[in-house]
Protein backbone atom coordinates (compact mmCIF):
# COMPACT_ATOMS: atom_id res chain seq x y z
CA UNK A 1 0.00 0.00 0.00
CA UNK A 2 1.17 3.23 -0.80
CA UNK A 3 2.38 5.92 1.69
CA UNK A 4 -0.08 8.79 1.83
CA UNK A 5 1.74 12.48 2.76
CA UNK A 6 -1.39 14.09 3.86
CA UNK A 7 -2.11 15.12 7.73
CA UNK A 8 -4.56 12.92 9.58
CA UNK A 9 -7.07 14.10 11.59
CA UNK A 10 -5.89 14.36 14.81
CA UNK A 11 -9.90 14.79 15.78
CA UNK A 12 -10.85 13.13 19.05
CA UNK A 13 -6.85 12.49 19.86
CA UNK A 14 -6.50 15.50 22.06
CA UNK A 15 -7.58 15.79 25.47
CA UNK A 16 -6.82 19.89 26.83
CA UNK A 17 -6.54 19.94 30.36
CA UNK A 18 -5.52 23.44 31.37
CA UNK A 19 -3.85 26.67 29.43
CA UNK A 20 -1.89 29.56 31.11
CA UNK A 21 -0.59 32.79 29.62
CA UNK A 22 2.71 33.02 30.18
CA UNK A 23 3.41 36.02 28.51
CA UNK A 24 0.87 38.71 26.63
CA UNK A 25 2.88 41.92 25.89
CA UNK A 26 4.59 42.08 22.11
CA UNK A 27 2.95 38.26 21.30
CA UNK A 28 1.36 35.58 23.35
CA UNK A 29 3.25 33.27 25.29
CA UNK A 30 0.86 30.32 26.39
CA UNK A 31 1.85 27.00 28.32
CA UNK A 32 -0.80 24.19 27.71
CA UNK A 33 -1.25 20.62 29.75
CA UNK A 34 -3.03 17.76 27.13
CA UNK A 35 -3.22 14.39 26.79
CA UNK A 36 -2.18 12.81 23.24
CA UNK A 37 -3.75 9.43 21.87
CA UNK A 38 -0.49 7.75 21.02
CA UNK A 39 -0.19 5.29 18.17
CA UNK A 40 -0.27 2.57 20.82
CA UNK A 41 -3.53 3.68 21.69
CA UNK A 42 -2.40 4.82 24.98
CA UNK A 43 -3.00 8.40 26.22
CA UNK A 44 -0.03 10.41 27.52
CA UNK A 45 -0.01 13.95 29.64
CA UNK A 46 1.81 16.73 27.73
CA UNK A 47 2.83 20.12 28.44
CA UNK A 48 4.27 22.59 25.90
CA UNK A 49 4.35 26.16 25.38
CA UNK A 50 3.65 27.92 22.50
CA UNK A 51 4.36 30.99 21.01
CA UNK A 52 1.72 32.76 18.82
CA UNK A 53 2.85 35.82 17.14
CA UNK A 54 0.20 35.49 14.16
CA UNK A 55 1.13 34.48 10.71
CA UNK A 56 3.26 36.04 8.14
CA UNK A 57 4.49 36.08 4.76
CA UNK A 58 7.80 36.71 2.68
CA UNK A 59 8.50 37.09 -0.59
CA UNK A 60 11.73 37.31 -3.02
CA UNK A 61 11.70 39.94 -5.50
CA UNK A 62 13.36 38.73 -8.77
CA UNK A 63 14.62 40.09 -12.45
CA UNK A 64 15.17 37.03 -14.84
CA UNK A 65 16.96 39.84 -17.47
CA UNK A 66 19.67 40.70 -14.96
CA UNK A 67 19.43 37.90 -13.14
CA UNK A 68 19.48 39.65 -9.95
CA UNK A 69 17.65 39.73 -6.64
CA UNK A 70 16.12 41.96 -3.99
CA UNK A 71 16.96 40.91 -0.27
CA UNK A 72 17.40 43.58 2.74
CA UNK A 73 19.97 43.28 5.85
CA UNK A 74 19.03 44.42 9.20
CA UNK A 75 19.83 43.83 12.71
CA UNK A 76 17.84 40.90 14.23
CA UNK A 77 18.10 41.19 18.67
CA UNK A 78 17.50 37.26 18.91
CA UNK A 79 20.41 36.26 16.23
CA UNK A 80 23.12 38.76 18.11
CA UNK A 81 22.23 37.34 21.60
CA UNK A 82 22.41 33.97 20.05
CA UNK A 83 26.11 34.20 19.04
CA UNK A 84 25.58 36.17 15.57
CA UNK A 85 26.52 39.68 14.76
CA UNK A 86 23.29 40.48 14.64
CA UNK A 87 22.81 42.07 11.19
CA UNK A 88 20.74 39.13 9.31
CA UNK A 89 20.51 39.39 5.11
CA UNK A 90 17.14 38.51 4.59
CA UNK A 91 14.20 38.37 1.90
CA UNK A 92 11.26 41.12 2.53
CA UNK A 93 8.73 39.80 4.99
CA UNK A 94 5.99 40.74 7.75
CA UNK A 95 3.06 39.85 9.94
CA UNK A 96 -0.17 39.94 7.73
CA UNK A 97 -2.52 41.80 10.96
CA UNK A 98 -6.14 41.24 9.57
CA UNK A 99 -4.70 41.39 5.91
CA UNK A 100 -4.63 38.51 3.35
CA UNK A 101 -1.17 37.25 2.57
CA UNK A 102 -0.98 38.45 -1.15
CA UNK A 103 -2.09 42.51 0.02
CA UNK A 104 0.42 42.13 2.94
CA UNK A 105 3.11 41.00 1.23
CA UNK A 106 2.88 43.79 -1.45
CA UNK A 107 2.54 46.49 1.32
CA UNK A 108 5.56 45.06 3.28
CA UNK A 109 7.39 44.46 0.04
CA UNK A 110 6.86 48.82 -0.55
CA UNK A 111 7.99 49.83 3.06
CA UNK A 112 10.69 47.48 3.30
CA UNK A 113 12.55 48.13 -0.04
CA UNK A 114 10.71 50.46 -2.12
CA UNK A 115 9.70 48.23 -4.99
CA UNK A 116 5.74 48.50 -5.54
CA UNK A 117 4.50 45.34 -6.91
CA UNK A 118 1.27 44.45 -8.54
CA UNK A 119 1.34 40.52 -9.23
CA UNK A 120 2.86 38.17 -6.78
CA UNK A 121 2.90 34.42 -6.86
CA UNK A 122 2.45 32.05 -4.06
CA UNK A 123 4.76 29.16 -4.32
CA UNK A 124 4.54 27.40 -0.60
CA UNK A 125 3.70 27.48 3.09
CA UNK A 126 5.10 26.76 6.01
CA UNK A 127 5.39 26.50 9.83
CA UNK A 128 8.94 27.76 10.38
CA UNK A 129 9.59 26.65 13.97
CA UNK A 130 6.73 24.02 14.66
CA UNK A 131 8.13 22.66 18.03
CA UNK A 132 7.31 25.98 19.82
CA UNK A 133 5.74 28.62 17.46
CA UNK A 134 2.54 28.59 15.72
CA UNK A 135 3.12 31.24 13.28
CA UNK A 136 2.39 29.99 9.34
CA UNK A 137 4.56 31.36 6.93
CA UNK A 138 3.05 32.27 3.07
CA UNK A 139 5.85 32.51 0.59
CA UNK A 140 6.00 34.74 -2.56
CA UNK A 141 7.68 35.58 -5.85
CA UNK A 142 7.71 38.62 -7.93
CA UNK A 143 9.35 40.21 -10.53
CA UNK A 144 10.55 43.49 -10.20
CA UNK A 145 12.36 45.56 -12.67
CA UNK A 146 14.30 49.20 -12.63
CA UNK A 147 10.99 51.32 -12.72
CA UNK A 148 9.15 49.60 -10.93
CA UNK A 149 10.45 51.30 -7.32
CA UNK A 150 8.68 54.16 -5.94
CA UNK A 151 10.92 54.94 -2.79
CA UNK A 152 13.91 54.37 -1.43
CA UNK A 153 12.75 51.92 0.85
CA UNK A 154 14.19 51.17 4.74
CA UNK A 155 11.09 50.18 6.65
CA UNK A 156 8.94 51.80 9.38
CA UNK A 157 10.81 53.80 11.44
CA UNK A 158 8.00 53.67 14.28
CA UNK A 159 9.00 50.40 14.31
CA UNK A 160 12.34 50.49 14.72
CA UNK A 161 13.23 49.25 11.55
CA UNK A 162 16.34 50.72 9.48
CA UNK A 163 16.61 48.55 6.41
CA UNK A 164 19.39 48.17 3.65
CA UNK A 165 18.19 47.37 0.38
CA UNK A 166 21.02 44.97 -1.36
CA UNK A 167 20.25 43.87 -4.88
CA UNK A 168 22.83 40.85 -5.81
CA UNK A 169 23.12 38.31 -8.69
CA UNK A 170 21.59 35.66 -8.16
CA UNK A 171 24.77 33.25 -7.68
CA UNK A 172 26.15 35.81 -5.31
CA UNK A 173 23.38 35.23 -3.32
CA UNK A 174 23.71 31.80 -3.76
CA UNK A 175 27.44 31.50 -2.84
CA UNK A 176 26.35 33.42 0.07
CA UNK A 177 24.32 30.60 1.56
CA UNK A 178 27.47 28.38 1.37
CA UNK A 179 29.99 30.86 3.01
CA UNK A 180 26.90 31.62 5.72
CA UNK A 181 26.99 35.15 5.12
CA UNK A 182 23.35 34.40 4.33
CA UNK A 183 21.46 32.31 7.42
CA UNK A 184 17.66 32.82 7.39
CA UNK A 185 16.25 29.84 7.20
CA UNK A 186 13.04 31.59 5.14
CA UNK A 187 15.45 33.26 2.62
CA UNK A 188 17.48 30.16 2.27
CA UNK A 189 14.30 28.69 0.58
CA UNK A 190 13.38 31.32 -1.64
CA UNK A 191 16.86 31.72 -3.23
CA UNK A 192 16.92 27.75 -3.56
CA UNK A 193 13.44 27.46 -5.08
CA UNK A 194 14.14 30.64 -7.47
CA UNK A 195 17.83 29.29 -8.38
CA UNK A 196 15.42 25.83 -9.53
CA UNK A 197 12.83 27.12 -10.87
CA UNK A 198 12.98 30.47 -11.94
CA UNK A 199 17.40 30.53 -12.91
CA UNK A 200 17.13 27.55 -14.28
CA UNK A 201 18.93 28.28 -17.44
CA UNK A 202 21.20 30.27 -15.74
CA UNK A 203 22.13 27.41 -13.22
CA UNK A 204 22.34 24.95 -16.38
């Protein structure tokens, strides 16, 4: 019989017992005591926090012509007390708030490097740290060319965001990966999936 990939229904399998906020002042911090049906039909007592910060989305601006990309580089808090010097090169991203992934990405897309976009593609989602955080990611391609930025980017200032723009070719940005210059794990996958599917004559 053939393996099937898709998620069963964990309906009935989960027993919640008690949930405590841990922590409610920039997300929600929440520790939870269940009981899981195991596969030996057993039930087991759990407890795990989790971290809900809402869902996001990124996207990687492309230009098949020049074969370049659009990524940004700014200093990431958790990364520098975590060993790293802090300033992270990254593909655009955000929180999407009440706002559907494909208007939040263009929006965050604007403030973050300046390029306004009409048409963006969804490629994939995914949960980025499932063990602890509950935030789904929705990733994004574009193309982008020369006219098509209306400001200078650099985020929102309110915010504490202060954004460089970097525009590399696309094996640059690949080589980068290898040497680590470039280690988030969301821009890792966009620069993989375009150097497949969108470089592909390039990489050949």
């Amino acid at each position: 019989m053939p393996m099937t990939l898709s998620s069963p229904s964990m309906e009935g399998k989960i027993r919640i017992h008690s949930v405590e906020t841990l922590s409610d002042d920039w997300y929600v911090l929440k520790k939870t005591t269940f009981e899981l049906l195991r596969s030996d039909g057993t039930w087991q007592r759990q407890n795990r926090e989790t971290y809900d910060r809402g869902n996001g989305a990124t996207i990687l601006l492309y230009n098949l012509e020049r074969g370049t990309v659009v990524l940004t580089r700014q200093f990431r808090f958790p990364a520098y007390v975590n060993g790293h010097p802090g300033m992270l090169i990254e593909a655009a991203a955000g929180l999407l708030d009440q706002a559907s992934p494909e208007d939040r990405i263009r929006a965050e897309v604007e403030e973050e490097t300046g390029y306004r976009i009409s048409h963006v593609r969804r490629i994939f989602e995914a949960f980025m740290s499932p063990g602890s955080v509950t935030e789904r990611l929705y990733f994004f391609v574009a193309e982008y060319h020369s006219g098509s930025r209306a400001t200078l980017g650099g985020g929102n200032h309110a915010e504490g965001e202060d954004i460089e723009v970097l525009e590399l070719p696309i094996g640059e940005a690949m080589s980068a990966i290898d040497t680590g210059a470039i280690q988030d794990g969301k821009t890792i996958m966009l620069l993989q999936y375009a150097y497949i599917h969108l470089f592909s004559d390039r990489a050949a």
